[in-house]
C-alpha atoms as a PDB file:
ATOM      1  CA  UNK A   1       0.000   0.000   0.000  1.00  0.00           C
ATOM      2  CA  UNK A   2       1.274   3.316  -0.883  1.00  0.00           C
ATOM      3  CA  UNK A   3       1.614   5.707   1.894  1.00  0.00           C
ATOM      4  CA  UNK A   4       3.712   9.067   2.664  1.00  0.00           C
ATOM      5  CA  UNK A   5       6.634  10.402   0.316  1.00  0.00           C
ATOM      6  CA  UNK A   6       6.838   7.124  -1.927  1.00  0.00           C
ATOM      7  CA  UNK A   7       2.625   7.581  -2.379  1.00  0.00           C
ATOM      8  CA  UNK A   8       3.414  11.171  -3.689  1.00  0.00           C
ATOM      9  CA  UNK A   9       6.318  10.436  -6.103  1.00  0.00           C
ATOM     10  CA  UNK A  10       4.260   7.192  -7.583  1.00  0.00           C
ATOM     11  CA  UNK A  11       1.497   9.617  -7.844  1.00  0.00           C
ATOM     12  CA  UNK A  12       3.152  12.362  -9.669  1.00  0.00           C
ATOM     13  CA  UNK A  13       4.985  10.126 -11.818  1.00  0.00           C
ATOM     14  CA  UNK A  14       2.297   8.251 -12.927  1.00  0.00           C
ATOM     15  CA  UNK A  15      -0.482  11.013 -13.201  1.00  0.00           C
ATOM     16  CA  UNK A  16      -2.363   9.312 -10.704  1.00  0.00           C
ATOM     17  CA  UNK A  17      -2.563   6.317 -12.399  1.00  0.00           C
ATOM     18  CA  UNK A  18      -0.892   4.535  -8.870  1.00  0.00           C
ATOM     19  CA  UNK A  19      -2.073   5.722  -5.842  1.00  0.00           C
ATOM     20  CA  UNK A  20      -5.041   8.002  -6.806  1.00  0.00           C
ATOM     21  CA  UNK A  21      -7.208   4.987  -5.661  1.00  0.00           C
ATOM     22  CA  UNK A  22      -6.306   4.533  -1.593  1.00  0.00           C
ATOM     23  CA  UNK A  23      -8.308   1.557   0.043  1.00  0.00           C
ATOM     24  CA  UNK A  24     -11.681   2.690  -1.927  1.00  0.00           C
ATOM     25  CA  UNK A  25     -11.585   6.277  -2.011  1.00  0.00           C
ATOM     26  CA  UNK A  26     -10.106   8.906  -4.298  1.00  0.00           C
ATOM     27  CA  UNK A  27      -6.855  11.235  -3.118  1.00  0.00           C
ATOM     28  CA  UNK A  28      -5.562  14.563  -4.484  1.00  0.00           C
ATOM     29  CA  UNK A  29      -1.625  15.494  -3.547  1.00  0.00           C
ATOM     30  CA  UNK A  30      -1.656  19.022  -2.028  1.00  0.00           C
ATOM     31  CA  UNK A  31       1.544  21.300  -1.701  1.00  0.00           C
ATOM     32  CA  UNK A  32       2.033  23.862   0.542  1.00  0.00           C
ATOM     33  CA  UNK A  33       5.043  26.245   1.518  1.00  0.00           C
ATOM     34  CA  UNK A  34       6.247  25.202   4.630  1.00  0.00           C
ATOM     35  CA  UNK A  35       5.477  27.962   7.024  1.00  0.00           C
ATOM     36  CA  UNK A  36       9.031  28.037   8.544  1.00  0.00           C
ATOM     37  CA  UNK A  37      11.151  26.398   6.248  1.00  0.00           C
ATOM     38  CA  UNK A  38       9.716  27.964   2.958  1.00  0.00           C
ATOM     39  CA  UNK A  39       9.760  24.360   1.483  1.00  0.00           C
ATOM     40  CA  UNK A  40       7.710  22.630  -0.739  1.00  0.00           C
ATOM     41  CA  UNK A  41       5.840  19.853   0.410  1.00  0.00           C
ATOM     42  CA  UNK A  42       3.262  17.326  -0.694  1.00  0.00           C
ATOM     43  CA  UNK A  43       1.109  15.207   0.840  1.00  0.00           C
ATOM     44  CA  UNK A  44      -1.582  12.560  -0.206  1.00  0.00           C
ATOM     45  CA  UNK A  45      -4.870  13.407   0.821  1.00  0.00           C
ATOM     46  CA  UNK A  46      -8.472  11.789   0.706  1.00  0.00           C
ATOM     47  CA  UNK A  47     -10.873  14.118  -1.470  1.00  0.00           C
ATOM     48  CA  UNK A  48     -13.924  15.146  -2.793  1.00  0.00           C
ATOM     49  CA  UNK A  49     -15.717  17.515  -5.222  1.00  0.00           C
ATOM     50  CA  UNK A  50     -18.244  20.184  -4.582  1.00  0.00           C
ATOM     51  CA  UNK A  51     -19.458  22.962  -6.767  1.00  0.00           C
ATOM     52  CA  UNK A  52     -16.225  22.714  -9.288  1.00  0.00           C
ATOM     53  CA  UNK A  53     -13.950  22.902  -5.938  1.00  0.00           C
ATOM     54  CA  UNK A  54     -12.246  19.721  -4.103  1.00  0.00           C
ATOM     55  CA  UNK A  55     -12.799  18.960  -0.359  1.00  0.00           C
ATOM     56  CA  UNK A  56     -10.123  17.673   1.736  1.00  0.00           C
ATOM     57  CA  UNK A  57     -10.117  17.122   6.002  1.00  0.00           C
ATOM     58  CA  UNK A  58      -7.254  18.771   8.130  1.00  0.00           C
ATOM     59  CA  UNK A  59      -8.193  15.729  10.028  1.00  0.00           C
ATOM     60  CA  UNK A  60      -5.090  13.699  10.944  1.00  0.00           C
ATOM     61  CA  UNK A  61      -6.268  10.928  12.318  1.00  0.00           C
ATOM     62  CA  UNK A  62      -8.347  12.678  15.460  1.00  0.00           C
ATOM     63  CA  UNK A  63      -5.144  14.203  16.730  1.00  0.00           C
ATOM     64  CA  UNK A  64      -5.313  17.023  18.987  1.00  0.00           C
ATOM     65  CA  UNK A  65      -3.320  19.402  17.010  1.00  0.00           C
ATOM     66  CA  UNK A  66      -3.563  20.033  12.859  1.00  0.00           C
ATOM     67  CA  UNK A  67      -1.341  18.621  10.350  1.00  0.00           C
ATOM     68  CA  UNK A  68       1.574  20.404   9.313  1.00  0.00           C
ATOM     69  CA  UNK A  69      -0.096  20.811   5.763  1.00  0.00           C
ATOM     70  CA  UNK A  70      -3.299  22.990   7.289  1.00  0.00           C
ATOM     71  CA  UNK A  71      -0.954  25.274   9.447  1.00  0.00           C
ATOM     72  CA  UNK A  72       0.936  25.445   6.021  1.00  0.00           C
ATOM     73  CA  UNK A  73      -2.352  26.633   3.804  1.00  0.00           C
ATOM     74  CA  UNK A  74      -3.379  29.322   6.815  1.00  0.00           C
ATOM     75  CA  UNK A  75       0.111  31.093   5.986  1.00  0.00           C
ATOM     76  CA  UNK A  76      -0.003  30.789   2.922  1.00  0.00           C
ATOM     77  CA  UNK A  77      -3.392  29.711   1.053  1.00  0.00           C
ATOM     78  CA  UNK A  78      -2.398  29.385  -2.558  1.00  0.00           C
ATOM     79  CA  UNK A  79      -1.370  25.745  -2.606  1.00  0.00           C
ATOM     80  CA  UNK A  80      -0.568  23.272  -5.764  1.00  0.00           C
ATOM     81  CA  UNK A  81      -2.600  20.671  -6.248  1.00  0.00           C
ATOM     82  CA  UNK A  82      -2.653  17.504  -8.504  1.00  0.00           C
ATOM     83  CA  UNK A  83      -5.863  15.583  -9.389  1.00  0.00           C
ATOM     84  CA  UNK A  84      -4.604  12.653 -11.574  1.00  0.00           C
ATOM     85  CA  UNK A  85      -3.201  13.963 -14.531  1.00  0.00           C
ATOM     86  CA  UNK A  86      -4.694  17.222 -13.933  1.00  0.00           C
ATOM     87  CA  UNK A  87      -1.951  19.975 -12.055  1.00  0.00           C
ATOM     88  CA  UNK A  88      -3.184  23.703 -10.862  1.00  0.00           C
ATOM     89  CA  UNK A  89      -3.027  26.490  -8.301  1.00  0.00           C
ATOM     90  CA  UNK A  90      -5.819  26.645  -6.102  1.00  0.00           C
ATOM     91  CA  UNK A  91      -6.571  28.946  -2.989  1.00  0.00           C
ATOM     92  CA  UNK A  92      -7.384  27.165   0.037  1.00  0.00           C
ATOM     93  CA  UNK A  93      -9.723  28.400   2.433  1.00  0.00           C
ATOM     94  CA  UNK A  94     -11.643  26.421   5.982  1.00  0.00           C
ATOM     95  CA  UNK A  95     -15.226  25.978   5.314  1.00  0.00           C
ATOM     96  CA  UNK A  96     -17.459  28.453   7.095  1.00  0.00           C
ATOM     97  CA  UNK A  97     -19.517  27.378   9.910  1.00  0.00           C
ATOM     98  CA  UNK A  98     -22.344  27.475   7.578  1.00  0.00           C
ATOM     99  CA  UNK A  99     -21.021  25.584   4.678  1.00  0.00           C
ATOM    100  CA  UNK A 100     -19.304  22.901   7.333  1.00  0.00           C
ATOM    101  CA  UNK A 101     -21.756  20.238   8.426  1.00  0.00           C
ATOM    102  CA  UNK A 102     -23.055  19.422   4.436  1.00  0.00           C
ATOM    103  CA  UNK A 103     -19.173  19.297   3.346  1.00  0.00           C
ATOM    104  CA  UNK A 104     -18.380  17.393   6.628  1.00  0.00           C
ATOM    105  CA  UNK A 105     -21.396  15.096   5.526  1.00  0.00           C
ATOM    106  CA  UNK A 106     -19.950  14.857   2.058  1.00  0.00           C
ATOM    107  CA  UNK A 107     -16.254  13.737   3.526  1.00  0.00           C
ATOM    108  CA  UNK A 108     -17.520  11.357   6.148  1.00  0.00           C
ATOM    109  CA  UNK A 109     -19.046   9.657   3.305  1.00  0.00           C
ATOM    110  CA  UNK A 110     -16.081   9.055   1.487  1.00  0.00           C
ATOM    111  CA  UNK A 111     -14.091   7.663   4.715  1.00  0.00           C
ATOM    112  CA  UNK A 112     -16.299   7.210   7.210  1.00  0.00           C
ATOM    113  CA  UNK A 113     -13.326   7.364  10.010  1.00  0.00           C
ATOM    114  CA  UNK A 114     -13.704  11.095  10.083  1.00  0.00           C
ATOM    115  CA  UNK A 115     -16.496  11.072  12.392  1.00  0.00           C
ATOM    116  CA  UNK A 116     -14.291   8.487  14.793  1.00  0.00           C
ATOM    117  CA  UNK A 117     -11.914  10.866  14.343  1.00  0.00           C
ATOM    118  CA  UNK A 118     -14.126  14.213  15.498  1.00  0.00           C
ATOM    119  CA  UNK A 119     -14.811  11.833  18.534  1.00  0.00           C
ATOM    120  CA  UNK A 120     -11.794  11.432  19.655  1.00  0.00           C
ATOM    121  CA  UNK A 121     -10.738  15.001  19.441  1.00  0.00           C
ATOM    122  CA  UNK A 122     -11.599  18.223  21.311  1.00  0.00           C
ATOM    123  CA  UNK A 123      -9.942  20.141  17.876  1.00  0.00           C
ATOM    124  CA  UNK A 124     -13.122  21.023  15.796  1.00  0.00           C
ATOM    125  CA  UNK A 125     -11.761  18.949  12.199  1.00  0.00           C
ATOM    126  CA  UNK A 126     -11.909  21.523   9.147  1.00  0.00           C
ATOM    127  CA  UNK A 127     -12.885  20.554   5.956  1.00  0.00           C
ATOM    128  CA  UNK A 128     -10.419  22.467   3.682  1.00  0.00           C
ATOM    129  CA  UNK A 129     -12.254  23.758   0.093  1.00  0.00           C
ATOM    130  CA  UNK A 130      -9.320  24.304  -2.410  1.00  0.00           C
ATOM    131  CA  UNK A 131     -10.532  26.389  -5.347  1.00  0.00           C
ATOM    132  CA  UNK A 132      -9.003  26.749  -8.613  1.00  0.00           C
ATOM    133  CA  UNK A 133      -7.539  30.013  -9.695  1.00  0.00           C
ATOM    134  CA  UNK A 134      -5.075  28.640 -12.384  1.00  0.00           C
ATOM    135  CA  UNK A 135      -4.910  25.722 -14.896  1.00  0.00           C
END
């Protein structure tokens, strides 16, 4: 099973072709600018689609604090992002409270651990909406 850095380069190599099926469920690779170190870095993420945007969970795994990825986004929201064959900028922004619970709905569809995750967490769980500014 592809997971971590070797998910990503199989990913990008292969325009999705290998890895953009995880156990069931579709995944985007999202880079950010590392906050501190100014770095570029990609990770595999679980996603879906609303209203010509993708959806993806700053959930890891029900921890207490975010990933590194969200804190990366919030300092800097224009992230890469690679759907398959298909590469562009997008802006990432948290889902409002009001948009939330149907997006959250949406997600914990998709991978129904999310909710187990929001369980074992006092961190409320954003669901991340990256929107495309560039091809």
């Amino acid at each position: 099973m592809l997971f971590g850095e070797e998910h990503v380069r199989r990913y990008v190599e292969t325009d999705g072709r290998e890895g953009h099926d995880w156990n069931g469920v579709p995944v985007l690779i999202l880079t950010t600018t590392g906050r501190r170190s100014g770095q570029r870095r990609s990770t595999p993420l679980i996603y879906g689609e609303h209203d010509g945007s993708y959806l993806v969970v700053a959930s890891k795994g029900g921890a207490d604090e975010p990933p590194a990825w969200y804190l990366n986004l919030q300092a800097d929201p224009e992230v890469d992002v690679q759907v398959l064959g298909d590469k562009f900028t997008a802006r990432a922004r948290t889902a409002s409270p009001q948009e939330k619970p149907g997006l959250w709905q949406q997600m914990a569809g998709i991978w129904p651990d999310y909710d187990s995750y929001q369980r074992k967490t006092g961190r409320e769980i954003p669901v991340v909406v990256l929107e495309r500014v560039s091809a």
